[in-house]
Protein backbone atom coordinates (compact mmCIF):
# COMPACT_ATOMS: atom_id res chain seq x y z
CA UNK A 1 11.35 0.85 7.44
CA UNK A 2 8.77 -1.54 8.84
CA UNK A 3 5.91 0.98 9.41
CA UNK A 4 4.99 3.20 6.86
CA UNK A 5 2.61 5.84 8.48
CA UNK A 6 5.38 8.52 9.02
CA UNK A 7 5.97 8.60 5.86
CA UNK A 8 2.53 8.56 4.59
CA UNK A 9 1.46 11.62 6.70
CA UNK A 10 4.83 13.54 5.53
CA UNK A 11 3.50 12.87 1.89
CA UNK A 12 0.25 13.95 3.03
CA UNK A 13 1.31 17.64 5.09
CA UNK A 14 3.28 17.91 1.52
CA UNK A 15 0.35 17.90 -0.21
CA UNK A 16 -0.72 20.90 1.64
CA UNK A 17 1.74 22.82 0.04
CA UNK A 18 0.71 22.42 -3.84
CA UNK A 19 0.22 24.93 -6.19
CA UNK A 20 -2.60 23.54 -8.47
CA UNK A 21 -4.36 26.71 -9.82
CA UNK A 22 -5.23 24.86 -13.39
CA UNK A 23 -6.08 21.18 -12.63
CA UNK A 24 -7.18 21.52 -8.78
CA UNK A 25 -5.10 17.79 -8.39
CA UNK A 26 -2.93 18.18 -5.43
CA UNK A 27 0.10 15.84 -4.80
CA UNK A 28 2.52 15.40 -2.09
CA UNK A 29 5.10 13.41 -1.94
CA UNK A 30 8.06 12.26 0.96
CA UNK A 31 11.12 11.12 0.34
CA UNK A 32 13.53 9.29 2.71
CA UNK A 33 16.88 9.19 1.87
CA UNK A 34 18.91 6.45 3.27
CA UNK A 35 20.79 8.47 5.68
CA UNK A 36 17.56 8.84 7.46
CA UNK A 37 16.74 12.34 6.15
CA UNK A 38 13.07 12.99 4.87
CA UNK A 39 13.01 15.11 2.14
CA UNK A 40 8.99 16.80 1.29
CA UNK A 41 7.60 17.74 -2.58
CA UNK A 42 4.46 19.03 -3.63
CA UNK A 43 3.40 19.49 -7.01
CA UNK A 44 3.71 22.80 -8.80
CA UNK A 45 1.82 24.00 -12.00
CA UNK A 46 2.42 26.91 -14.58
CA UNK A 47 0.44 27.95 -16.96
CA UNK A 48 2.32 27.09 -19.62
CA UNK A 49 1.77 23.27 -18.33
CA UNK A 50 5.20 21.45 -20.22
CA UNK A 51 7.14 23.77 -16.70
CA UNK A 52 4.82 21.81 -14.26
CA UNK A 53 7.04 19.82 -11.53
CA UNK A 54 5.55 16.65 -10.10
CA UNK A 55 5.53 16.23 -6.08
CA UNK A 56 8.18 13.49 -6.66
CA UNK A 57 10.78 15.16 -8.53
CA UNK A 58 10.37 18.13 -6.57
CA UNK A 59 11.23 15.76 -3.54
CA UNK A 60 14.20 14.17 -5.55
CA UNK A 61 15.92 17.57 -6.79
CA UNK A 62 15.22 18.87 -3.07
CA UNK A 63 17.71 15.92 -2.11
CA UNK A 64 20.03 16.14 -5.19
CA UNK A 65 20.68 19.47 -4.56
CA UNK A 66 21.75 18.93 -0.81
CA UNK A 67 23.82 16.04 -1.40
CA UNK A 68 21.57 13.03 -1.23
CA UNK A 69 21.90 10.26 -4.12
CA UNK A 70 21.16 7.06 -1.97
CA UNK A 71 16.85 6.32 -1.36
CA UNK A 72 14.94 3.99 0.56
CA UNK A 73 11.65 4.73 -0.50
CA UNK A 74 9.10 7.38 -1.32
CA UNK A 75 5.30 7.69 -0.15
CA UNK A 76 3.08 9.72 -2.84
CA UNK A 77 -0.67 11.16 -2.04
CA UNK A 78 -2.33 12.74 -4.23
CA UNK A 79 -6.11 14.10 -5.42
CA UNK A 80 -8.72 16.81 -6.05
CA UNK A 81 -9.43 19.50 -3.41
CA UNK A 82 -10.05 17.62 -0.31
CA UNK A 83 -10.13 14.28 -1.68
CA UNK A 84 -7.24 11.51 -1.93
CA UNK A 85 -7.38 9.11 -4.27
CA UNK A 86 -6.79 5.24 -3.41
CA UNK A 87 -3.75 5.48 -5.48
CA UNK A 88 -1.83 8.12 -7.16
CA UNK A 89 0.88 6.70 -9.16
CA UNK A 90 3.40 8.56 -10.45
CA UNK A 91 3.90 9.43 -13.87
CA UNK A 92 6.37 8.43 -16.61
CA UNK A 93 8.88 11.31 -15.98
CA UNK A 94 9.06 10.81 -11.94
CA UNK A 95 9.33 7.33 -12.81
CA UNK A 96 12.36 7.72 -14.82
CA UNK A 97 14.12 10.18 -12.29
CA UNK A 98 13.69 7.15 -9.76
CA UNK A 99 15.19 5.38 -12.19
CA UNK A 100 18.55 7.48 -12.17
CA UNK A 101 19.10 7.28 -8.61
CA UNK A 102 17.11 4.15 -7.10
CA UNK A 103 18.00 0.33 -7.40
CA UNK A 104 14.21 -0.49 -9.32
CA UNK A 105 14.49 -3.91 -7.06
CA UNK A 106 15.00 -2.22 -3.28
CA UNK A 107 13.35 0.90 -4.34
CA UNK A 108 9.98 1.45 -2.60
CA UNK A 109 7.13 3.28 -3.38
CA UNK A 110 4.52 3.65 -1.07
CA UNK A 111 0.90 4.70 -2.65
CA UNK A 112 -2.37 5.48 -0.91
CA UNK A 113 -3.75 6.79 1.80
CA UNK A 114 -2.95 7.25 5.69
CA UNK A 115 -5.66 4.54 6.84
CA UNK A 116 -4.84 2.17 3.60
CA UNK A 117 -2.08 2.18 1.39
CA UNK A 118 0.37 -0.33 -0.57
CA UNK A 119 3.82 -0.77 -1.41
CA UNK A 120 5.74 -1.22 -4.67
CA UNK A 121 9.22 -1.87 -5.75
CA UNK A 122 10.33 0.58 -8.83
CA UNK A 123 10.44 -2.32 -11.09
CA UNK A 124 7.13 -3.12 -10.18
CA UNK A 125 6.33 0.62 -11.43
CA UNK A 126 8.60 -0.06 -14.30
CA UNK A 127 9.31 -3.35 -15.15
CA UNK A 128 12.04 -2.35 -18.33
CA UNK A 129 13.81 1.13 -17.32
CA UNK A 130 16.14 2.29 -18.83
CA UNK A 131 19.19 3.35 -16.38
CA UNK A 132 22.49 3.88 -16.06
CA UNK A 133 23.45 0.16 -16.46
CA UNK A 134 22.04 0.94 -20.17
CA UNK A 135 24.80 3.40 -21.07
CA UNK A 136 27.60 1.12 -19.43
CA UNK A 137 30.29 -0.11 -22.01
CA UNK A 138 30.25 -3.58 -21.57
CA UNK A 139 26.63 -3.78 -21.03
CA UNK A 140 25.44 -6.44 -23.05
């Protein structure tokens, strides 16, 4: 995918969806699988904070659980109220589902805004993963 503004403004209409009643920080994530299908996540919080679900794994176990297990690449918005922030990463966890189901080398994650954003590869995000390839038998 040359152009990323779909995918940008998908992340963005996710955002609209967040439940954020503690921290006010709204994310939104979207998720393109690589038979084409988008796949949208917002972030979700609970009082008891350790149940929160990021925008990106809510994107990722949308997919899972209809099928998907191949990924092109993921755009992720995110900020207080109104606001977006220049860059939202994502966090350790989301970053380790990636991991599970994303070459860290094709991988892309898209961060920003609608006007400006950039794009990372998953190792970029997190240069030494641990994956699959760890668990292998003759891994070495």
């Amino acid at each position: 995918m040359e152009n990323y503004q779909e995918l940008v403004s998908a992340a963005v209409s996710a955002r609209e969806m967040a439940y954020t009643p503690y921290s006010h920080f709204k994310v939104g994530a979207a998720l393109l699988s690589k038979s084409g299908k988008l796949y949208k996540g917002c972030n979700i919080e609970n009082a008891a904070y350790t149940p929160t679900n990021c925008a990106e794994r809510t994107a990722f176990f949308k997919a899972v659980s209809e099928g998907e297990l191949a990924f092109e690449c993921i755009a992720i918005v995110g900020g207080r109220g109104d606001t977006l922030e220049e860059l939202c990463p994502p966090c350790g966890v989301c970053r380790q589902v990636m991991m599970e189901f994303c070459d860290p080398d094709r991988f892309k994650i898209i961060l920003g805004t609608p006007e400006k954003w950039n794009v990372y590869t998953l190792r970029e995000l997190l240069p030494f993963g641990f994956g699959r390839i760890n668990l292998e038998k003759d891994h070495d």
